[in-house]
N, C-alpha and C. Protein backbone atom coordinates (compact mmCIF):
# COMPACT_ATOMS: atom_id res chain seq x y z
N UNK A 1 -209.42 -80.44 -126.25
CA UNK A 1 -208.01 -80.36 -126.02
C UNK A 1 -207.44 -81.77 -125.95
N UNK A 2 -206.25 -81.78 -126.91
CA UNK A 2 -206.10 -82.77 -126.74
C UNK A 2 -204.96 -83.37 -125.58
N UNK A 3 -204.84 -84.46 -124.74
CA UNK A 3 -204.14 -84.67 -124.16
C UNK A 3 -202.89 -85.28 -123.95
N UNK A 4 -201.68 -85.21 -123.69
CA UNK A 4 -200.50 -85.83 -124.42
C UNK A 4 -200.53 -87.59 -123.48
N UNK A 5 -200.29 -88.40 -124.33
CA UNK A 5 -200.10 -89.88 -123.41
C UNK A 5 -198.87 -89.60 -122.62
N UNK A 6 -198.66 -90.05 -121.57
CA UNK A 6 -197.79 -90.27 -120.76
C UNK A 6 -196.74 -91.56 -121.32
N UNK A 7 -195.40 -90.88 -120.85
CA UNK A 7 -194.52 -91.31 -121.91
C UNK A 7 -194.13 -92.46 -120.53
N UNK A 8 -193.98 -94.08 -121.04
CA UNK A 8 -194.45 -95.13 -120.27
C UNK A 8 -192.63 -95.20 -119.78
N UNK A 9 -191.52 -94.87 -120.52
CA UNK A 9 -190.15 -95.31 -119.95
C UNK A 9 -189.97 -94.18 -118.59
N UNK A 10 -190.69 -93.32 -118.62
CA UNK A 10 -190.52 -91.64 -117.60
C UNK A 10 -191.11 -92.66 -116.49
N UNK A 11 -191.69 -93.34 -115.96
CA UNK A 11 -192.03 -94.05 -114.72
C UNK A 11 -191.25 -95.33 -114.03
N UNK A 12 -190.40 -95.62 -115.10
CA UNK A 12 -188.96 -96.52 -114.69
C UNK A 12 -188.00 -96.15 -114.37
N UNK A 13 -187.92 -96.49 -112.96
CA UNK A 13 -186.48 -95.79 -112.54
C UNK A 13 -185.29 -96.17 -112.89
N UNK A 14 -184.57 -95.64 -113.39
CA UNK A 14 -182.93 -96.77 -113.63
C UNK A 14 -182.07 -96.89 -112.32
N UNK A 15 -181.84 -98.33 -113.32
CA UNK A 15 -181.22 -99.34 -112.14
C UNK A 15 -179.85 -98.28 -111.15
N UNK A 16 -179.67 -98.86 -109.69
CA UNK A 16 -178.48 -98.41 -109.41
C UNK A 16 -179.07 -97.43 -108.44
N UNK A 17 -178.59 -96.59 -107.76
CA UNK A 17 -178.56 -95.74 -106.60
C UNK A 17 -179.77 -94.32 -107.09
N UNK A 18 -180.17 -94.03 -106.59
CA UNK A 18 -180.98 -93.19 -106.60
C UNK A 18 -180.04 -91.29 -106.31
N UNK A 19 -181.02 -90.69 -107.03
CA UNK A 19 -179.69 -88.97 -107.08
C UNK A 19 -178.74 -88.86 -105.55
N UNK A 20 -179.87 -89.27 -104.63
CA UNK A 20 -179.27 -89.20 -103.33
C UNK A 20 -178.62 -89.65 -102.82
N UNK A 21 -178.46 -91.41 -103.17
CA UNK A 21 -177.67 -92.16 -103.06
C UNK A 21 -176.10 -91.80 -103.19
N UNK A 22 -176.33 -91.51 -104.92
CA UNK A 22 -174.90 -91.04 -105.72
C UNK A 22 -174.60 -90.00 -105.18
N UNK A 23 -175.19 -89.11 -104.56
CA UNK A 23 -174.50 -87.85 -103.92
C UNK A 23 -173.81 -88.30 -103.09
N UNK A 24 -174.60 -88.53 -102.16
CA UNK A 24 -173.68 -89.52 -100.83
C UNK A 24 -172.27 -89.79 -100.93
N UNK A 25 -172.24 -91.21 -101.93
CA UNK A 25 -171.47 -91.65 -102.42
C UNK A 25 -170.08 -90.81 -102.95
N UNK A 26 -170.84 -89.75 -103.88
CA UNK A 26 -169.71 -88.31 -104.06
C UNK A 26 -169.13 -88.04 -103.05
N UNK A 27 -169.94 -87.99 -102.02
CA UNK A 27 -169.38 -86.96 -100.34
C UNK A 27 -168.78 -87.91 -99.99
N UNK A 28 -168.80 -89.16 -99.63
CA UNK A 28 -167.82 -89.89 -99.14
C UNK A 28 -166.82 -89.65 -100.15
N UNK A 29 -167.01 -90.08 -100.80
CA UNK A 29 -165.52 -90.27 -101.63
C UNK A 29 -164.49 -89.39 -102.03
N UNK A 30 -165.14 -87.89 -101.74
CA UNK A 30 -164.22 -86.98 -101.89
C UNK A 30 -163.53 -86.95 -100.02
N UNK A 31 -164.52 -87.05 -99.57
CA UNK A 31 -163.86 -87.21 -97.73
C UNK A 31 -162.80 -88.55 -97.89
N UNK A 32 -162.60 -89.34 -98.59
CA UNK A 32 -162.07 -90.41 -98.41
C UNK A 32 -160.65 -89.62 -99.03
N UNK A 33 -160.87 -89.20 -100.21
CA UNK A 33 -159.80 -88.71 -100.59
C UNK A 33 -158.99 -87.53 -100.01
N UNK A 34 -159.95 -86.71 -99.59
CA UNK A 34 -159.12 -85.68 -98.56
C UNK A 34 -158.26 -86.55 -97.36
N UNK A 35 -158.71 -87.25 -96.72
CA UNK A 35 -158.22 -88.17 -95.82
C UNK A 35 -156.76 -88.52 -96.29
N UNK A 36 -157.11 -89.10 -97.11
CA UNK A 36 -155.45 -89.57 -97.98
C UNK A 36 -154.41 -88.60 -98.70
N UNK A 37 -155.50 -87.56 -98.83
CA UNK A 37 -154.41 -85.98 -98.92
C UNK A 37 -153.58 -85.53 -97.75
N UNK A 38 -154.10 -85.27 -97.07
CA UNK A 38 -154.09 -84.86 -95.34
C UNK A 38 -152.94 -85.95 -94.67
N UNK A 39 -152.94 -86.97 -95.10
CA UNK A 39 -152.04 -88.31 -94.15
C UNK A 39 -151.10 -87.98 -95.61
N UNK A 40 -151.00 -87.97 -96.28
CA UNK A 40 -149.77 -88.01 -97.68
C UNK A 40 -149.16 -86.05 -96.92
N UNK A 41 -149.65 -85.12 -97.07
CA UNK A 41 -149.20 -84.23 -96.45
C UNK A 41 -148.26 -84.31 -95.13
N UNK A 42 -149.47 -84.59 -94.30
CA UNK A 42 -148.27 -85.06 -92.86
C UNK A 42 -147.25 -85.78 -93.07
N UNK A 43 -147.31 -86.65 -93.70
CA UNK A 43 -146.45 -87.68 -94.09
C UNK A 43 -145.04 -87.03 -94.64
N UNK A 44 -145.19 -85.98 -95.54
CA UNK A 44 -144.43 -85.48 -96.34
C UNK A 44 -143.43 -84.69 -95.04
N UNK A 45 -144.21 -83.95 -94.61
CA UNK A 45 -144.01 -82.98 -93.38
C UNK A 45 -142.60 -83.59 -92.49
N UNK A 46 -143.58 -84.28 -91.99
CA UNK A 46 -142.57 -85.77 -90.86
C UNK A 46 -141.38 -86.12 -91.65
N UNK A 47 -141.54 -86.84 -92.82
CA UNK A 47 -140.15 -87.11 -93.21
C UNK A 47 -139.06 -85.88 -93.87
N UNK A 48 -139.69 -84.61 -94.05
CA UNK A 48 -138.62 -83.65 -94.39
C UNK A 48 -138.27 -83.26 -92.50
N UNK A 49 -139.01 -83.19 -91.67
CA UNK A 49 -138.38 -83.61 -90.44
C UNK A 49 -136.80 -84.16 -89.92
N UNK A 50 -137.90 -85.37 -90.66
CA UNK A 50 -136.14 -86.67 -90.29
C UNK A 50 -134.94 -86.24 -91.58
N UNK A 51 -135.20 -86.29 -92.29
CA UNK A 51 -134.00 -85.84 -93.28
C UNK A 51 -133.49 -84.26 -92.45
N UNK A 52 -134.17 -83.55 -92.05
CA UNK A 52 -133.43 -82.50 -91.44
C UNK A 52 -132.37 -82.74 -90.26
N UNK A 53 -133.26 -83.98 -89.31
CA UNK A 53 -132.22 -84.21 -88.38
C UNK A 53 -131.05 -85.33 -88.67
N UNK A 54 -131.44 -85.95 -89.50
CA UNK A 54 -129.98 -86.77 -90.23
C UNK A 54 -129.37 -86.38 -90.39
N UNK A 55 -129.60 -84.75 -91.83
CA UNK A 55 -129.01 -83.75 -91.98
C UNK A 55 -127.64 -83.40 -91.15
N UNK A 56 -128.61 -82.89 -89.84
CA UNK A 56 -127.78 -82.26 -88.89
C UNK A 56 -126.55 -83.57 -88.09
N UNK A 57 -126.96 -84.53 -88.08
CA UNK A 57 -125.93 -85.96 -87.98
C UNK A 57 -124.79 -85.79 -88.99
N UNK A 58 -124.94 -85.55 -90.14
CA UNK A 58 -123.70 -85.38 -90.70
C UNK A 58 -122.15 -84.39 -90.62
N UNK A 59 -122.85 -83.07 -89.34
CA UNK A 59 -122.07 -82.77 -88.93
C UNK A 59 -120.85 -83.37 -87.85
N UNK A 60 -121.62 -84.44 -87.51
CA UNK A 60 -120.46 -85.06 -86.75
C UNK A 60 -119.78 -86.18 -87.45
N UNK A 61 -120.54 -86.58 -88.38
CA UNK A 61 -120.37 -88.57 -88.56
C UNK A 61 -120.64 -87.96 -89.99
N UNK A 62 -119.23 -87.50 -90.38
CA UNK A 62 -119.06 -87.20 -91.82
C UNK A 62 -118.58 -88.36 -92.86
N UNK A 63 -119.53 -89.45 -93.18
CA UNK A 63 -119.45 -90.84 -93.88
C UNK A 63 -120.77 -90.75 -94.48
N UNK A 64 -120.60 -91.73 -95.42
CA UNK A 64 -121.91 -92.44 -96.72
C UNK A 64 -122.95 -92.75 -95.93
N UNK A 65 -123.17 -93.05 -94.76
CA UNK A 65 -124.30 -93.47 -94.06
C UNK A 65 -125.03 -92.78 -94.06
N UNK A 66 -125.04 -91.42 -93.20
CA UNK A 66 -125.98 -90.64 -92.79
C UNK A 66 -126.88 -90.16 -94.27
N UNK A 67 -125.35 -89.40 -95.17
CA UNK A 67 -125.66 -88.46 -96.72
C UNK A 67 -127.01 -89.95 -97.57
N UNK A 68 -126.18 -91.00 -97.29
CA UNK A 68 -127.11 -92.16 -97.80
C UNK A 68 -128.98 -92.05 -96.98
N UNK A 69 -128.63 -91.74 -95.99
CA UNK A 69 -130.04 -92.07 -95.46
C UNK A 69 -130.86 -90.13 -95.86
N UNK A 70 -129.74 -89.52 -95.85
CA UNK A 70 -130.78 -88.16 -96.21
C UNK A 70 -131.33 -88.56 -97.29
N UNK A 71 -130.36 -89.31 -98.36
CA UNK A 71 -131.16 -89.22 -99.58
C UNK A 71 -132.09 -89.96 -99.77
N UNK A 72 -132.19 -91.21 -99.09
CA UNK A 72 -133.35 -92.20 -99.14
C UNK A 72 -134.05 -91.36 -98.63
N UNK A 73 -134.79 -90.39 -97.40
CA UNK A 73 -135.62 -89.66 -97.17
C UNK A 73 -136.12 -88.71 -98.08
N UNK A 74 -134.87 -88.06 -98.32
CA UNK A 74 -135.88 -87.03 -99.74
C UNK A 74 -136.64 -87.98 -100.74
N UNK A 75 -136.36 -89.29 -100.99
CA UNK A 75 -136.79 -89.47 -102.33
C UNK A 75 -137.70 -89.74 -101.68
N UNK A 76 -138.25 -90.66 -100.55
CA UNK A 76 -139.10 -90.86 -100.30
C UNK A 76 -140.60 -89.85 -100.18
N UNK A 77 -139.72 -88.45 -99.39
CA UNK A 77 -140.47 -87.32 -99.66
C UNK A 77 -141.12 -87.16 -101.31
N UNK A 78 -139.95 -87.23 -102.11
CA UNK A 78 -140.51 -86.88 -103.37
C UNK A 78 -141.43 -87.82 -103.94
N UNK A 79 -141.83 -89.16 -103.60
CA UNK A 79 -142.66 -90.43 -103.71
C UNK A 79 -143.92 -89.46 -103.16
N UNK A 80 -143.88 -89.01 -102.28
CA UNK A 80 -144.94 -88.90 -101.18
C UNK A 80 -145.43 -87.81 -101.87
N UNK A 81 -144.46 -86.71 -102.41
CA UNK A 81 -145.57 -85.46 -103.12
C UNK A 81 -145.75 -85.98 -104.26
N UNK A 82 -145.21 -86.87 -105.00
CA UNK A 82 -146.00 -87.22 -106.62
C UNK A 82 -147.08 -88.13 -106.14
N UNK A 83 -147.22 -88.69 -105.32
CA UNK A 83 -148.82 -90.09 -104.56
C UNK A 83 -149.45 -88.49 -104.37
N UNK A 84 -149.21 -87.18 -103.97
CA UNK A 84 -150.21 -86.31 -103.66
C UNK A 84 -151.02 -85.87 -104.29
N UNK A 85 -150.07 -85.61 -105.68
CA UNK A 85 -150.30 -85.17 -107.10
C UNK A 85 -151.20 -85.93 -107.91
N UNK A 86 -151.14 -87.05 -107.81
CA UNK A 86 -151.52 -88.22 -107.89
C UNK A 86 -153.59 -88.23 -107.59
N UNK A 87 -152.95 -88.01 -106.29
CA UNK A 87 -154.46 -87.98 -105.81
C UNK A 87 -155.01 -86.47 -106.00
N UNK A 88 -155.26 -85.25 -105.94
CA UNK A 88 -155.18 -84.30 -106.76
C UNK A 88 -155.78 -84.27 -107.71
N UNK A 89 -154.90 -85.03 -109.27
CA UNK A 89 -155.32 -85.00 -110.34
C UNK A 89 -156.77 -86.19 -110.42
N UNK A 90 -156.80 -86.48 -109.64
CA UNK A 90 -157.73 -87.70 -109.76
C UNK A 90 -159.05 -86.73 -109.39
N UNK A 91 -159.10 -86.09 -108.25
CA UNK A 91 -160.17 -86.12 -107.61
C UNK A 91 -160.27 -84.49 -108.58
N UNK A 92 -159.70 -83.69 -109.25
CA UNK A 92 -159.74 -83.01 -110.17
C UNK A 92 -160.55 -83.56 -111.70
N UNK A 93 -159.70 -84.33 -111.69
CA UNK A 93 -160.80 -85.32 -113.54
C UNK A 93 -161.45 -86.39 -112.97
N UNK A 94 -161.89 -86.30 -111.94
CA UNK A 94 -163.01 -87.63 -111.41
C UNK A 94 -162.45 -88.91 -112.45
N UNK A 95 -161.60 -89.26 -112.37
CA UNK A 95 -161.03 -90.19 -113.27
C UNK A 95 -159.97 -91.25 -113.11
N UNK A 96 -159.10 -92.11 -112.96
CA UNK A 96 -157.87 -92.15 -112.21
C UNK A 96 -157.06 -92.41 -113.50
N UNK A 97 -155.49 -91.61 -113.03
CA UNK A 97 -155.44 -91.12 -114.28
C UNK A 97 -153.46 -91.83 -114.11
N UNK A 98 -153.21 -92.57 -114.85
CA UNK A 98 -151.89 -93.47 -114.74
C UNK A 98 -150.69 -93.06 -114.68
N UNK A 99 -150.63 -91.52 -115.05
CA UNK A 99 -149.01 -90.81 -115.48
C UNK A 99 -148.27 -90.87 -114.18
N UNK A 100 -149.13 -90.49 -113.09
CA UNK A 100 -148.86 -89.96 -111.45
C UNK A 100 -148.20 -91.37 -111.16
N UNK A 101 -149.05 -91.98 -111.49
CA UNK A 101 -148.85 -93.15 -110.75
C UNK A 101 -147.00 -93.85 -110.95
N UNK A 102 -147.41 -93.54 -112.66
CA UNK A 102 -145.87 -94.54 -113.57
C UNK A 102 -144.76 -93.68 -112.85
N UNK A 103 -144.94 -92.72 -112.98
CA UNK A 103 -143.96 -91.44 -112.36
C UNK A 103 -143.49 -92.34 -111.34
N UNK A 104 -144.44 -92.56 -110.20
CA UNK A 104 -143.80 -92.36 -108.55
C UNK A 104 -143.53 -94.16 -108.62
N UNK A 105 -143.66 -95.07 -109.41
CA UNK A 105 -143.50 -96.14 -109.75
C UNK A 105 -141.53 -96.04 -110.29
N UNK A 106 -141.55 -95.48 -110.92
CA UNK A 106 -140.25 -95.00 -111.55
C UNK A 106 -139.48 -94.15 -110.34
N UNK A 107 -140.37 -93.40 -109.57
CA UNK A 107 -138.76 -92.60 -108.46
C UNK A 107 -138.74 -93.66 -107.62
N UNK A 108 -139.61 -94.81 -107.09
CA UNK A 108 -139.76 -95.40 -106.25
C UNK A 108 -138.00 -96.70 -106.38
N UNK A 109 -138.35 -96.89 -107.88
CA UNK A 109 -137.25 -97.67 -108.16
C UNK A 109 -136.35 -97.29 -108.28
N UNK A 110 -136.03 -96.08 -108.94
CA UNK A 110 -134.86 -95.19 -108.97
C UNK A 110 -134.50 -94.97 -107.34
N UNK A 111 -135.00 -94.89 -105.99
CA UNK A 111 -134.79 -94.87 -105.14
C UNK A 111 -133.50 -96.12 -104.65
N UNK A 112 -134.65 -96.92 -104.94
CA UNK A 112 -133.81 -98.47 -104.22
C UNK A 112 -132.59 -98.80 -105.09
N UNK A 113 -132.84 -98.08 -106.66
CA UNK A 113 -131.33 -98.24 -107.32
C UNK A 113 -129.78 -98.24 -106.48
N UNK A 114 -130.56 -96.56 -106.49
CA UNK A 114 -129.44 -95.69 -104.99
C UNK A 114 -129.04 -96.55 -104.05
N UNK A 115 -130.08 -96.94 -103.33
CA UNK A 115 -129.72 -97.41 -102.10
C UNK A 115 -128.85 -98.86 -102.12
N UNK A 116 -129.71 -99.74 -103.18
CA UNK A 116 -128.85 -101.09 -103.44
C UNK A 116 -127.45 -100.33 -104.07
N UNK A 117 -127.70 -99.67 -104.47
CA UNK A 117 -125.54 -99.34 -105.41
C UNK A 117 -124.74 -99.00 -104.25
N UNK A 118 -125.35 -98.48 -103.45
CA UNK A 118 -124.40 -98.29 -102.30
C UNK A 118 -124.23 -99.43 -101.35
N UNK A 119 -125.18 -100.31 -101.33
CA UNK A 119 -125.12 -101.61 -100.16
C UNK A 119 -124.23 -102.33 -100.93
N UNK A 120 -124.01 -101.78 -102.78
CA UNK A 120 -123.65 -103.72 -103.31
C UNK A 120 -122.08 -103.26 -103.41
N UNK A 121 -121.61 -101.80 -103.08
CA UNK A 121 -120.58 -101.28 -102.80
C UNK A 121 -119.73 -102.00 -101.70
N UNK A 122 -120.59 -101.80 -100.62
CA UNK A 122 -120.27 -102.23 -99.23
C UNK A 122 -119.88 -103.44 -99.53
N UNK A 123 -120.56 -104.87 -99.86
CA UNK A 123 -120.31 -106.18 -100.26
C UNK A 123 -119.61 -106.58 -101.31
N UNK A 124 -118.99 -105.68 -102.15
CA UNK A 124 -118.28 -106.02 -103.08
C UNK A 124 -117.54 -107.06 -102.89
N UNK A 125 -117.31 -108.48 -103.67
CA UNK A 125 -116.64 -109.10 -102.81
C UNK A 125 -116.70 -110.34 -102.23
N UNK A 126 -117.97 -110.33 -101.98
CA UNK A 126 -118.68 -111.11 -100.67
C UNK A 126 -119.61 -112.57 -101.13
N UNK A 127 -119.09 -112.99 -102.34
CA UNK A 127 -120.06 -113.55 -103.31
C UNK A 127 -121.28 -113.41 -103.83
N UNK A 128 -122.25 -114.46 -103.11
CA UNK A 128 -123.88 -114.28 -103.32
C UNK A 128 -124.50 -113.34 -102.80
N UNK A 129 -123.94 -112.45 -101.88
CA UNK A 129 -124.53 -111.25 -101.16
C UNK A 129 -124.51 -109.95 -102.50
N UNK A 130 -123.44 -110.00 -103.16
CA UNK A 130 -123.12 -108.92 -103.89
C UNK A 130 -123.38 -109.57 -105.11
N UNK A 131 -123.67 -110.41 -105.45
CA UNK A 131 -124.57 -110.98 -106.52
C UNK A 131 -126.18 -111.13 -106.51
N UNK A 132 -126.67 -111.03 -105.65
CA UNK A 132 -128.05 -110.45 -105.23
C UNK A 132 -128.09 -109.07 -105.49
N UNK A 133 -127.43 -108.44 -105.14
CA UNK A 133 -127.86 -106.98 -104.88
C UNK A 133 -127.43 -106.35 -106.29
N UNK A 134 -126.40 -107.14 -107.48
CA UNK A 134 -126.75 -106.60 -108.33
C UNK A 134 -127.71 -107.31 -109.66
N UNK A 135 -127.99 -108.25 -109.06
CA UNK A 135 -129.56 -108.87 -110.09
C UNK A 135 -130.69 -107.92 -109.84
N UNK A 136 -131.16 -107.86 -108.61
CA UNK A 136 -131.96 -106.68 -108.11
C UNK A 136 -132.12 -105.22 -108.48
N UNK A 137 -130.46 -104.98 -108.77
CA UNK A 137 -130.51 -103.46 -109.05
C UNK A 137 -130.41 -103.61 -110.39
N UNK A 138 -130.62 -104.87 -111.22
CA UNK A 138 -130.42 -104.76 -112.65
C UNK A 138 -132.25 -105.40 -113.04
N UNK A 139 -132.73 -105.52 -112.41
CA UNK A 139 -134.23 -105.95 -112.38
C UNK A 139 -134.89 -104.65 -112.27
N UNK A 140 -134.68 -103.88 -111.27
CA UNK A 140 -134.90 -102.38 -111.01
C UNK A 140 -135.00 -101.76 -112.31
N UNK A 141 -133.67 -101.93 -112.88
CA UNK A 141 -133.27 -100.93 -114.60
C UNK A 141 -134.02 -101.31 -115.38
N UNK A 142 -134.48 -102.78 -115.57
CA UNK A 142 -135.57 -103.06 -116.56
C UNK A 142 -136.68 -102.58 -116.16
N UNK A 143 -137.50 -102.47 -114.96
CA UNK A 143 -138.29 -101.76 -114.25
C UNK A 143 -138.53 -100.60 -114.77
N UNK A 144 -137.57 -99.65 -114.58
CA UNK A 144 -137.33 -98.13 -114.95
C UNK A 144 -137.63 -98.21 -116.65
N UNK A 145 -136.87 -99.01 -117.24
CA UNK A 145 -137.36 -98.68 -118.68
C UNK A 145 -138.17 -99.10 -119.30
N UNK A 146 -139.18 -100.19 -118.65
CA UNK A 146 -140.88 -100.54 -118.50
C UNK A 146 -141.31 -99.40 -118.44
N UNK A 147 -141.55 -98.74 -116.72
CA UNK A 147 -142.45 -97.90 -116.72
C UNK A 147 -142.01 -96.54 -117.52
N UNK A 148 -140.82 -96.07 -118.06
CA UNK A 148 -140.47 -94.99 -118.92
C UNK A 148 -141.64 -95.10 -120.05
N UNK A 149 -141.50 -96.55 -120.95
CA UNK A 149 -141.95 -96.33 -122.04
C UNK A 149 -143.63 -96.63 -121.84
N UNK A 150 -144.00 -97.50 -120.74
CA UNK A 150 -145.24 -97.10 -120.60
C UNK A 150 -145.63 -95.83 -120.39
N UNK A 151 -145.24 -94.92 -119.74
CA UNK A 151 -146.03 -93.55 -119.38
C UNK A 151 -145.24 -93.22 -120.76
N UNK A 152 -144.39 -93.47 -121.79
CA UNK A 152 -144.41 -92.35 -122.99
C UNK A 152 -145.26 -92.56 -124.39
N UNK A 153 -145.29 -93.82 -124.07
CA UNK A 153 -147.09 -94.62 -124.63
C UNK A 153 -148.12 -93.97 -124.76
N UNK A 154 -148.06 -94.05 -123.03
CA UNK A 154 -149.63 -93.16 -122.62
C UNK A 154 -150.02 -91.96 -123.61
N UNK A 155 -148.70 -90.92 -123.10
CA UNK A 155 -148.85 -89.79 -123.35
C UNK A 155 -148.93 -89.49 -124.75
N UNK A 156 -148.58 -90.44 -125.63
CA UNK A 156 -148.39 -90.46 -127.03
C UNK A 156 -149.72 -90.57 -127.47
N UNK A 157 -150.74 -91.91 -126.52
CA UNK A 157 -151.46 -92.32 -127.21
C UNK A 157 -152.70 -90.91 -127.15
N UNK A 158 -152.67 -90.40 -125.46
CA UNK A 158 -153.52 -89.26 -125.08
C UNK A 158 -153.78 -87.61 -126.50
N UNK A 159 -151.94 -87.95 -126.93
CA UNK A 159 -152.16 -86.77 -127.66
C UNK A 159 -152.59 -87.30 -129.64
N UNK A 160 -152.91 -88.70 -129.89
CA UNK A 160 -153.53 -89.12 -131.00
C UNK A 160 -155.24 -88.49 -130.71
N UNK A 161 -155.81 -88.34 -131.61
CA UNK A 161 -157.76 -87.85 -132.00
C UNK A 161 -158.09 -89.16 -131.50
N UNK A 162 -159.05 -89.10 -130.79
CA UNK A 162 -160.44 -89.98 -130.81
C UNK A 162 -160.50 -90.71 -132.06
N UNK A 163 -161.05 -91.97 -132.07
CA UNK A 163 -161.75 -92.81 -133.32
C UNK A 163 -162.76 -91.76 -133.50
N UNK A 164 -162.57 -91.62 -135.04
CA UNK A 164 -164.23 -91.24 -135.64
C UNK A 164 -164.43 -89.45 -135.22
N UNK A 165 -162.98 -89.04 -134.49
CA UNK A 165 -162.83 -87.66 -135.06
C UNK A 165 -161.83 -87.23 -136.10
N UNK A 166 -162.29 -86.09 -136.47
CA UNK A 166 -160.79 -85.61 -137.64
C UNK A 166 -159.72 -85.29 -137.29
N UNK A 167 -158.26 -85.90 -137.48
CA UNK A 167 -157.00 -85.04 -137.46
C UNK A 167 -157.04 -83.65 -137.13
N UNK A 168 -156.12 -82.86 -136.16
CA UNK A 168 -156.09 -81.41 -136.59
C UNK A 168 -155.88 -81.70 -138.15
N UNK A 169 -156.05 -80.31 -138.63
CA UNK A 169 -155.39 -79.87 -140.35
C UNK A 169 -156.61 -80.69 -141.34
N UNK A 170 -157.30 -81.67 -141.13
CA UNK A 170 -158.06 -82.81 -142.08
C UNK A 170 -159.38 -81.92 -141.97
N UNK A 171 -159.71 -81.67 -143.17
CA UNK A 171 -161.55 -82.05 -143.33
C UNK A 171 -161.95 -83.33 -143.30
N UNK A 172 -163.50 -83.00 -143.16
CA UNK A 172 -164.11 -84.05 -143.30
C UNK A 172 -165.01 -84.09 -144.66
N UNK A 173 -164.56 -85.38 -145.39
CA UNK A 173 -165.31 -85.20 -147.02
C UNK A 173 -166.79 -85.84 -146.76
């Protein structure tokens, strides 16, 4: 009978963490990420909170202030559920994945748009105060149409074939 040689690369371990190691590593890291689910949740929670009781401020103190600060809260809320989404899709495609991100990059600025148009309102007027606040909110707009056409890039480039696969519709000769 004959006997097979022992195949000499099967006794080298490859470099780097061992199965157990990398498991580990898995378990933390999905605990790490739940963690940051869980605090982005509360988070969300708490500030639809405060926008409720601002909310209820506007029944007395019917002015731009309060309606101004509900809305900085929602957006912020809405920052807080796309960072959720965010993390989610990640720990879903073990991957980290840029759209979430450009998104809440884009409401983030679209936020402070808001908020500076209404401060540079207030200062109209006022020289360098109201000349700050609209370089800023015009830095913002280039901002916004950065990250627009980056995430429509992305998505453009995501829906092109792989190198070295075929087009839908194409054979291969």
């Amino acid at each position: 009978m004959a006997r097979k040689s022992a195949d000499p690369e099967a006794a080298v371990r490859p470099p780097g963490f061992s199965r157990a190691g990398t498991r580990a590593l898995e378990v933390a890291e999905n605990l790490i990420y739940g963690g940051i689910a869980l605090f982005l949740v509360l988070s969300a929670f708490v500030l639809l909170a405060v926008a409720g009781k601002t909310s209820w401020g506007l029944v007395s103190d019917f002015s731009q202030v309060p309606l101004l600060e509900v809305l900085d809260v929602l957006l912020l809320v809405f920052i807080v559920v796309e960072l959720l989404f965010a993390v989610r899709t990640t720990v879903e495609k073990r991957e980290l994945v840029a759209e979430p991100f450009l998104l809440v990059g884009i409401i983030a600025s679209i936020k402070e748009i808001v908020v500076l148009s209404v401060e540079a309102a207030g200062v109209l007027g006022k020289g360098d105060t109201f000349d700050d606040r609209v370089v800023e909110i015009g830095l913002l707009g280039v901002l916004v149409v950065l990250l627009g056409v980056t995430a429509y890039l992305l998505r453009r480039k995501e829906r092109e074939p792989d190198e070295g696969e075929p087009s839908p519709g194409r054979a291969i000769r």
